[in-house]
N, C-alpha and C. Protein backbone atom coordinates (compact mmCIF):
# COMPACT_ATOMS: atom_id res chain seq x y z
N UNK A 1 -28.66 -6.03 -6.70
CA UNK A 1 -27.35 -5.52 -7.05
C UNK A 1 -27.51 -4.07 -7.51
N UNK A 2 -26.86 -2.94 -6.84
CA UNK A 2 -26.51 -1.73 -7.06
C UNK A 2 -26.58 -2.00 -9.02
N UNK A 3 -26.87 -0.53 -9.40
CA UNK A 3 -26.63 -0.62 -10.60
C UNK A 3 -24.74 -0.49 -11.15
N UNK A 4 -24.17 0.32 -9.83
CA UNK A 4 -22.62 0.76 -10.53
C UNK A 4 -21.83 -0.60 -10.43
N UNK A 5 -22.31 -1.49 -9.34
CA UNK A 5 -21.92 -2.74 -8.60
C UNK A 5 -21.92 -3.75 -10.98
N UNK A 6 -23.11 -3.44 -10.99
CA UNK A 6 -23.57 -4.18 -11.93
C UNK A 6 -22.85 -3.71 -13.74
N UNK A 7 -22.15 -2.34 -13.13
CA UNK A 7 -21.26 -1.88 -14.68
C UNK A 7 -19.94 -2.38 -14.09
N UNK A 8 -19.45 -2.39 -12.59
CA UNK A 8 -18.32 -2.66 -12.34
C UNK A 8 -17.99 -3.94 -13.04
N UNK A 9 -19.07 -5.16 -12.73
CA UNK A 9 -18.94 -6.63 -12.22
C UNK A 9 -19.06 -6.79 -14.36
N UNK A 10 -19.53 -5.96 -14.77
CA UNK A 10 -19.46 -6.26 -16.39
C UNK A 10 -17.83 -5.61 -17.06
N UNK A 11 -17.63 -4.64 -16.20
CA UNK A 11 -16.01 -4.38 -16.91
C UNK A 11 -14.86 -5.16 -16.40
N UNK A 12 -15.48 -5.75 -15.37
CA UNK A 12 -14.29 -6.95 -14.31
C UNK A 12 -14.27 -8.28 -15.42
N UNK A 13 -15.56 -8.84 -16.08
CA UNK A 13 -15.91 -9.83 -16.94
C UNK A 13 -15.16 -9.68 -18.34
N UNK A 14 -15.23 -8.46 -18.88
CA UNK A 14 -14.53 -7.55 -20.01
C UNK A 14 -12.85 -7.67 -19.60
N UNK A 15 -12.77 -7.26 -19.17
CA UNK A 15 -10.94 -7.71 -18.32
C UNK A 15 -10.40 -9.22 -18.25
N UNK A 16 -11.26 -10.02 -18.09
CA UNK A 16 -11.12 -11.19 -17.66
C UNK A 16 -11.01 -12.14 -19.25
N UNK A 17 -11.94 -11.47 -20.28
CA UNK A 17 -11.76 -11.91 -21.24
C UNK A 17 -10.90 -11.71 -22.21
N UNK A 18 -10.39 -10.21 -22.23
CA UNK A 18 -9.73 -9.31 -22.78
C UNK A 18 -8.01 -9.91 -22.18
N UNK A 19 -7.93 -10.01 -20.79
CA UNK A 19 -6.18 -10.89 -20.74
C UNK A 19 -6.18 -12.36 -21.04
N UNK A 20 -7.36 -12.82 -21.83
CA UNK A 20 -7.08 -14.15 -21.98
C UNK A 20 -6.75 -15.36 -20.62
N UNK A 21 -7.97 -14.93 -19.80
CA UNK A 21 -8.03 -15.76 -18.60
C UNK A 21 -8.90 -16.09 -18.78
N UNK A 22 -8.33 -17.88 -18.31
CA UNK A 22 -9.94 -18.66 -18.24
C UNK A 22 -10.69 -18.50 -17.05
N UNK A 23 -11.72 -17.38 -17.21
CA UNK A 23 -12.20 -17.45 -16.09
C UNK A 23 -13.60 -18.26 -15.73
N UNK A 24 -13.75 -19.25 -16.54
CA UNK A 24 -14.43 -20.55 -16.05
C UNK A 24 -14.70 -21.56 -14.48
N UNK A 25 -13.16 -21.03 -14.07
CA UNK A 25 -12.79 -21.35 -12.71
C UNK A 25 -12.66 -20.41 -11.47
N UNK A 26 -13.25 -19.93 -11.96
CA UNK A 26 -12.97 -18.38 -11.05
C UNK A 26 -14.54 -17.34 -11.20
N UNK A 27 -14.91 -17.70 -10.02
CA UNK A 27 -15.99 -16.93 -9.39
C UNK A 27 -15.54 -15.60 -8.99
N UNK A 28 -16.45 -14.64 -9.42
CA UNK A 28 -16.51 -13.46 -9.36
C UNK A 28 -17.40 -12.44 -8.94
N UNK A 29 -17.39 -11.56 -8.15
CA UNK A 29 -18.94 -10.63 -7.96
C UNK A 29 -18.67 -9.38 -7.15
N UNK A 30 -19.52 -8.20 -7.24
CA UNK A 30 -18.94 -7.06 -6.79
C UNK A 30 -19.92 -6.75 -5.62
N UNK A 31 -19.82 -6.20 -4.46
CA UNK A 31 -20.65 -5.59 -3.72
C UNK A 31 -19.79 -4.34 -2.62
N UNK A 32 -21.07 -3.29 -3.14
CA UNK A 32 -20.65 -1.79 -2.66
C UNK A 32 -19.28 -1.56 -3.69
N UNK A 33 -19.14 -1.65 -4.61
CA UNK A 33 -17.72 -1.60 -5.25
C UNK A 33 -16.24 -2.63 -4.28
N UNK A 34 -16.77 -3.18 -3.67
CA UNK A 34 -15.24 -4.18 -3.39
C UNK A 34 -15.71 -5.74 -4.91
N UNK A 35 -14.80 -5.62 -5.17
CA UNK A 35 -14.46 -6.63 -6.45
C UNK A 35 -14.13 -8.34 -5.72
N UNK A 36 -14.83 -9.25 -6.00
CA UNK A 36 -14.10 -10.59 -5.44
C UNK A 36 -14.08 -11.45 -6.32
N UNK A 37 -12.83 -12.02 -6.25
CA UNK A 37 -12.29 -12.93 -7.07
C UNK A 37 -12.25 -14.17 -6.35
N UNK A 38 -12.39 -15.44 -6.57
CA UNK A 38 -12.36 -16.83 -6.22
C UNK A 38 -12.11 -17.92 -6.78
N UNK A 39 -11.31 -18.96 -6.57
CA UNK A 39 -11.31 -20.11 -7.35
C UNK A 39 -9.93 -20.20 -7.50
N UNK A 40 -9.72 -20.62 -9.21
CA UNK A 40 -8.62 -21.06 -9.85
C UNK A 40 -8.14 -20.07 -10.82
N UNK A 41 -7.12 -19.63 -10.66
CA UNK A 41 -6.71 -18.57 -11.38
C UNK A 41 -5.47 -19.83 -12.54
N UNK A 42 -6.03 -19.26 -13.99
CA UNK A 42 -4.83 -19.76 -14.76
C UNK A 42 -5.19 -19.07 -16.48
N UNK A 43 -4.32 -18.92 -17.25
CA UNK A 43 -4.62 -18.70 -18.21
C UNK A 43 -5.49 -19.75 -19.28
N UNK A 44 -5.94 -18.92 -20.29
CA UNK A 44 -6.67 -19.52 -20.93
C UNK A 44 -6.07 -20.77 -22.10
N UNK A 45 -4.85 -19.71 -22.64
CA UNK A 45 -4.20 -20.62 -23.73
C UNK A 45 -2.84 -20.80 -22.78
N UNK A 46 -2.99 -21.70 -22.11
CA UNK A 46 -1.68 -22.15 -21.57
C UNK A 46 -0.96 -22.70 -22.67
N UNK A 47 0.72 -22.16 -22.20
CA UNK A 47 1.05 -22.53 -23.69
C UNK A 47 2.25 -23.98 -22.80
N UNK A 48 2.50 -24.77 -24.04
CA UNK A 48 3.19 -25.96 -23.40
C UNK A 48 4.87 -25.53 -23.40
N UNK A 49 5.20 -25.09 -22.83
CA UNK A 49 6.38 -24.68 -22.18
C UNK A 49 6.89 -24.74 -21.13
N UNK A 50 7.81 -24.42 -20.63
CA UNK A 50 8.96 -23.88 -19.76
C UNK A 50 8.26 -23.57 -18.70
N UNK A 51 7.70 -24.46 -17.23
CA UNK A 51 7.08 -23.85 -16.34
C UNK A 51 7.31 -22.73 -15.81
N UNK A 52 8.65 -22.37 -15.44
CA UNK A 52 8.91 -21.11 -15.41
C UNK A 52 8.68 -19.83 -15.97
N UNK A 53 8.22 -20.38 -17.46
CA UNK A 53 7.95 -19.48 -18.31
C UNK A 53 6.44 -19.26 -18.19
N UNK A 54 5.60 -20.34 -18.08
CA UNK A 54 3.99 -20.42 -17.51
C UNK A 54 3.89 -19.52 -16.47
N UNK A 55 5.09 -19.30 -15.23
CA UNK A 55 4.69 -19.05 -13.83
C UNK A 55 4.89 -17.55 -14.17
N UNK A 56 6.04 -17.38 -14.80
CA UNK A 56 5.86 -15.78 -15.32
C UNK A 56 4.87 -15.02 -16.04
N UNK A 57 4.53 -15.66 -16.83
CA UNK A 57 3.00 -15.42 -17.84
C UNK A 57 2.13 -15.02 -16.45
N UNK A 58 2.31 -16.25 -16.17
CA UNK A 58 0.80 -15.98 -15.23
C UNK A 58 0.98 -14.68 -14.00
N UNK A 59 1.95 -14.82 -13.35
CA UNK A 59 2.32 -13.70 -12.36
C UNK A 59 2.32 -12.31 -13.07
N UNK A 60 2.57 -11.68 -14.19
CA UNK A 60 2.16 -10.65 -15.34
C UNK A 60 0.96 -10.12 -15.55
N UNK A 61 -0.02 -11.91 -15.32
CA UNK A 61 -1.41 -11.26 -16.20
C UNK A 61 -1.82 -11.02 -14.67
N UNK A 62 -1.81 -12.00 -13.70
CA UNK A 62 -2.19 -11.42 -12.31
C UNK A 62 -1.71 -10.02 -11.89
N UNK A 63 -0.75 -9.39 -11.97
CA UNK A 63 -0.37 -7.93 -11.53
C UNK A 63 -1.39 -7.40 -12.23
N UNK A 64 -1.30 -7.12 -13.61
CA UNK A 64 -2.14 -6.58 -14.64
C UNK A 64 -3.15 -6.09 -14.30
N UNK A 65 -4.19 -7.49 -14.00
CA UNK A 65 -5.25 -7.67 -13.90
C UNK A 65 -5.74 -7.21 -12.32
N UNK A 66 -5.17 -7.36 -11.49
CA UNK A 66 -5.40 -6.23 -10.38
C UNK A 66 -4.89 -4.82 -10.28
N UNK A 67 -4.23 -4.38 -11.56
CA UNK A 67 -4.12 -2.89 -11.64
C UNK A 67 -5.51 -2.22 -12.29
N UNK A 68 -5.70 -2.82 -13.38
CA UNK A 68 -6.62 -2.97 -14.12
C UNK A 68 -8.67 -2.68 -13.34
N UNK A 69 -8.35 -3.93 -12.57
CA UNK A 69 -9.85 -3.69 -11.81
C UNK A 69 -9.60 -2.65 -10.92
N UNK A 70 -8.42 -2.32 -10.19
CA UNK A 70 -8.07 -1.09 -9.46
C UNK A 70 -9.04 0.12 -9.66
N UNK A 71 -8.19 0.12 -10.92
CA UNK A 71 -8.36 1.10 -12.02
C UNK A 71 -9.94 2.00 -12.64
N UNK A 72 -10.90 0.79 -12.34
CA UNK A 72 -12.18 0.87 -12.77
C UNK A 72 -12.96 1.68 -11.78
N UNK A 73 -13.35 2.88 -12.99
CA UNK A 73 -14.51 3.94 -11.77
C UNK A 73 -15.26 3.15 -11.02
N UNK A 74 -15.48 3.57 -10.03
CA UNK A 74 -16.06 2.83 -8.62
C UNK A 74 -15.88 1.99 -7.91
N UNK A 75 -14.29 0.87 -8.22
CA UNK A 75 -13.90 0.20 -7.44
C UNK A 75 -13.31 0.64 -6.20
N UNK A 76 -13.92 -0.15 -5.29
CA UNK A 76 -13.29 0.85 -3.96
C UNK A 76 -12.20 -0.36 -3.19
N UNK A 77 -12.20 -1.75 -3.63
CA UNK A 77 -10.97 -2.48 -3.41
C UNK A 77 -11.37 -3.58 -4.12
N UNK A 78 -10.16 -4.79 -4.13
CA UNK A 78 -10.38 -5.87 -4.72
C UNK A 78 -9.45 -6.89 -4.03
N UNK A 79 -10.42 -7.78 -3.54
CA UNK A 79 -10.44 -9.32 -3.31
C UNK A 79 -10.24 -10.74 -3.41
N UNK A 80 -8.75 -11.33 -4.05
CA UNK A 80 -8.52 -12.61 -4.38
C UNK A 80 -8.17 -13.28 -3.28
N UNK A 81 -9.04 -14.32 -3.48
CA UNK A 81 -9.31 -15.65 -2.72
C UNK A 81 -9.30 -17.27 -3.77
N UNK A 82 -8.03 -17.07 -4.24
CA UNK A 82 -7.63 -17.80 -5.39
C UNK A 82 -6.79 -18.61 -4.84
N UNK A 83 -7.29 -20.49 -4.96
CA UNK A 83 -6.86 -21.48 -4.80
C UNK A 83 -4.94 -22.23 -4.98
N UNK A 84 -4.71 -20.86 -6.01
CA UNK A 84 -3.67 -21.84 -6.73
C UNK A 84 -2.39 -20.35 -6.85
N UNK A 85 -2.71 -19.26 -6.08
CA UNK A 85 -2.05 -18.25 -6.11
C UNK A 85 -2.17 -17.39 -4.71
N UNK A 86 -1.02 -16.58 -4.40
CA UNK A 86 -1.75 -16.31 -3.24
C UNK A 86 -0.49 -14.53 -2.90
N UNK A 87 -0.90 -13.41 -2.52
CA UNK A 87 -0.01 -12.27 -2.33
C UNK A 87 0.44 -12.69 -1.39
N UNK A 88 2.20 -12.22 -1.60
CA UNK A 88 2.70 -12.28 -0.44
C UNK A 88 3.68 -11.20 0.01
N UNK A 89 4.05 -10.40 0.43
CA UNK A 89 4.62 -8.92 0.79
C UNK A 89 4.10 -8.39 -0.59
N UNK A 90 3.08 -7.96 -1.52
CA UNK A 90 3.49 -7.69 -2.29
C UNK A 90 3.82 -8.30 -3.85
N UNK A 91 3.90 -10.04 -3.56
CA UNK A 91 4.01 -10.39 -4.52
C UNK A 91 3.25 -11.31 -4.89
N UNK A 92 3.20 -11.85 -6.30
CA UNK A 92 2.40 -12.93 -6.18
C UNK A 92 2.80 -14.64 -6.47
N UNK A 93 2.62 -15.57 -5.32
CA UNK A 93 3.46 -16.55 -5.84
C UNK A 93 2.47 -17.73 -6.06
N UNK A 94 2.68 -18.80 -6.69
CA UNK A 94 2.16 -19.81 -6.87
C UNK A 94 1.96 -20.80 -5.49
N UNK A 95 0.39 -20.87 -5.11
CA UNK A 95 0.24 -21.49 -4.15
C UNK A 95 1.69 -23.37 -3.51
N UNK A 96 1.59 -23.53 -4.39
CA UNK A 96 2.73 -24.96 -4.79
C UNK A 96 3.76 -24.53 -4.48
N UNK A 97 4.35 -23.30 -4.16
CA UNK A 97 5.51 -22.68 -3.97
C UNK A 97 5.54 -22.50 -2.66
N UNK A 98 4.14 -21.96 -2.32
CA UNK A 98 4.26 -21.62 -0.81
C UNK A 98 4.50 -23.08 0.01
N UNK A 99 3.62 -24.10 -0.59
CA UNK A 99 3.54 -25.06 -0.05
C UNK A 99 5.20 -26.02 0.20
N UNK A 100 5.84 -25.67 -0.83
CA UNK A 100 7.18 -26.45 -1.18
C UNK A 100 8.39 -25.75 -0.42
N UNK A 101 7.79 -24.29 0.08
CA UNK A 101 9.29 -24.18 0.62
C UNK A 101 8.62 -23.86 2.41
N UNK A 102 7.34 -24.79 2.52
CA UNK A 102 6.88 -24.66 4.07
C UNK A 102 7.48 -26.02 4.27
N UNK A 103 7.27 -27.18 3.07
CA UNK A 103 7.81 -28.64 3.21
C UNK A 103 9.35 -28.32 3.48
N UNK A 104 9.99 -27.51 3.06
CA UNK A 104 11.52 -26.81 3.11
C UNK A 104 11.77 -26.89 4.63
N UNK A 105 11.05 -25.78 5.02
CA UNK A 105 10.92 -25.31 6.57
C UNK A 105 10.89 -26.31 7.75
N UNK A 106 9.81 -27.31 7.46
CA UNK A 106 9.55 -28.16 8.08
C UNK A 106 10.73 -29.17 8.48
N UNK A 107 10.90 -29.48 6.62
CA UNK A 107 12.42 -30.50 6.78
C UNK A 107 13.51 -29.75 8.13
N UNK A 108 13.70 -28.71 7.91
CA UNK A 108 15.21 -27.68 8.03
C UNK A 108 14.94 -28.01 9.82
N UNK A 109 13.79 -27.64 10.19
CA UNK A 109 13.03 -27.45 11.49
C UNK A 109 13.20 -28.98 12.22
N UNK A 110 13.28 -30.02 11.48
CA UNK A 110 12.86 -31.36 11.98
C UNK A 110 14.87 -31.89 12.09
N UNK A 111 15.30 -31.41 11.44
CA UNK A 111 16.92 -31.56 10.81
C UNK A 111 17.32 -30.71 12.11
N UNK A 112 17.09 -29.57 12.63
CA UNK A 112 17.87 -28.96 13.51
C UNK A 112 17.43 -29.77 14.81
N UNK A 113 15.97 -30.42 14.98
CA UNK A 113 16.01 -30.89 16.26
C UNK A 113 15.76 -31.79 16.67
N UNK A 114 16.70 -32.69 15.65
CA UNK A 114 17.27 -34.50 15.38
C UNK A 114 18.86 -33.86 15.97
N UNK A 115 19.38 -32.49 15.61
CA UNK A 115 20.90 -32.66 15.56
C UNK A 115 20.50 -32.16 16.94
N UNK A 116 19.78 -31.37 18.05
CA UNK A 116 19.75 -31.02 19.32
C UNK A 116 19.43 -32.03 20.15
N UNK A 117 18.88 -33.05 19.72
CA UNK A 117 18.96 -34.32 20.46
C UNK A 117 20.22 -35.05 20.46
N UNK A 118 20.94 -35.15 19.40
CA UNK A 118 21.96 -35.75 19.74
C UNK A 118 23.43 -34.80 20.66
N UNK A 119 23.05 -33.72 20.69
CA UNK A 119 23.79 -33.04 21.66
C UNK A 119 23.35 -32.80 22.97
N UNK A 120 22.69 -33.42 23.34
CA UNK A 120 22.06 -33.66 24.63
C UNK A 120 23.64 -33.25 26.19
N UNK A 121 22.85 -33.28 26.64
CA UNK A 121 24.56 -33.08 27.69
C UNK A 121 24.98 -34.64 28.58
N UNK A 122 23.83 -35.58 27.76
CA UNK A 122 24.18 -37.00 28.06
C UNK A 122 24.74 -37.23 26.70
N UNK A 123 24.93 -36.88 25.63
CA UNK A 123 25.96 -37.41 24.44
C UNK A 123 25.87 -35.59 23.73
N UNK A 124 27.30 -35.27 24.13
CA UNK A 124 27.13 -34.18 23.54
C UNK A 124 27.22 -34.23 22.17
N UNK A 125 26.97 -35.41 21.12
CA UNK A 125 27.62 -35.13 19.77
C UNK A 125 28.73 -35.92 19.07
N UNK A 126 30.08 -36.04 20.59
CA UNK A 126 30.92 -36.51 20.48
C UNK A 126 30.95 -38.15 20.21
N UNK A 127 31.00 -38.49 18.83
CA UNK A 127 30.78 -40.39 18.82
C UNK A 127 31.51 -41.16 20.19
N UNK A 128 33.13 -40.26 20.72
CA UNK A 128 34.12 -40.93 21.80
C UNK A 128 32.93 -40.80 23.31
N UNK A 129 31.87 -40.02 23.23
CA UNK A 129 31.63 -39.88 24.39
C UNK A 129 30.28 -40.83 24.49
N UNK A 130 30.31 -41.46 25.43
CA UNK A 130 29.58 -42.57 25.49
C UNK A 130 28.59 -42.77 27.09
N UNK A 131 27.12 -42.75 26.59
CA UNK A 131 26.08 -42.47 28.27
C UNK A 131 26.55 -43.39 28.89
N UNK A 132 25.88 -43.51 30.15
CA UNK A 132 26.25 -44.58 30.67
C UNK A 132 24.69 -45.26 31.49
């Protein structure tokens, strides 16, 4: 390991402790200055509240915390490959989210072409119109 690799990967550790992330679950390591993150991203003192209020906490310390390693002389990019979170244009959403509004999609997708079968041009729809 580079020596700058080795002050980066100690101020990334310093960050990690410093926003109060458990980073127990979350593998970490630097090479050539790109920063990688892995695992389970969640706070340390989850507090028992308002999931919404958890999902905000957490989406906060995640921005943060990739401005933050940004930020650090010699980082030249940074890398999450985090189980339970994931960027998306830009933002960051809770993996469970992505997953819940693909189950959305799916439904909506399966719903439009249950109703295109029944408009077939052998029953257009119409209950009076009857195949033969």
């Amino acid at each position: 390991m580079k020596r700058e690799d080795f002050v980066i990967q100690t101020e990334v550790r310093r960050l990690l402790v410093r926003a109060n992330i458990d980073y127990s679950k979350i593998d970490f390591g630097t090479v050539n200055g790109v920063v990688y993150l892995r695992g389970a991203f969640r706070l340390a003192s989850a507090v028992e509240s308002h999931e919404e209020l958890k999902r905000s906490m957490a989406t906060k310390a995640l921005v943060s915390l990739e401005r933050r390693i940004r930020s650090i002389p010699g980082v030249v990019d940074v890398v999450f490959q985090l189980n339970n979170w994931a960027k998306e244009k830009g933002q960051w959403i809770p993996i469970q989210s992505l997953k819940t509004e693909a189950k959305r999609g799916e439904a909506s997708e399966a719903g439009r072409k249950s109703e295109e079968q029944k408009r077939t041009p052998a029953n257009d729809g119409n209950p009076e119109t009857k195949t033969v």
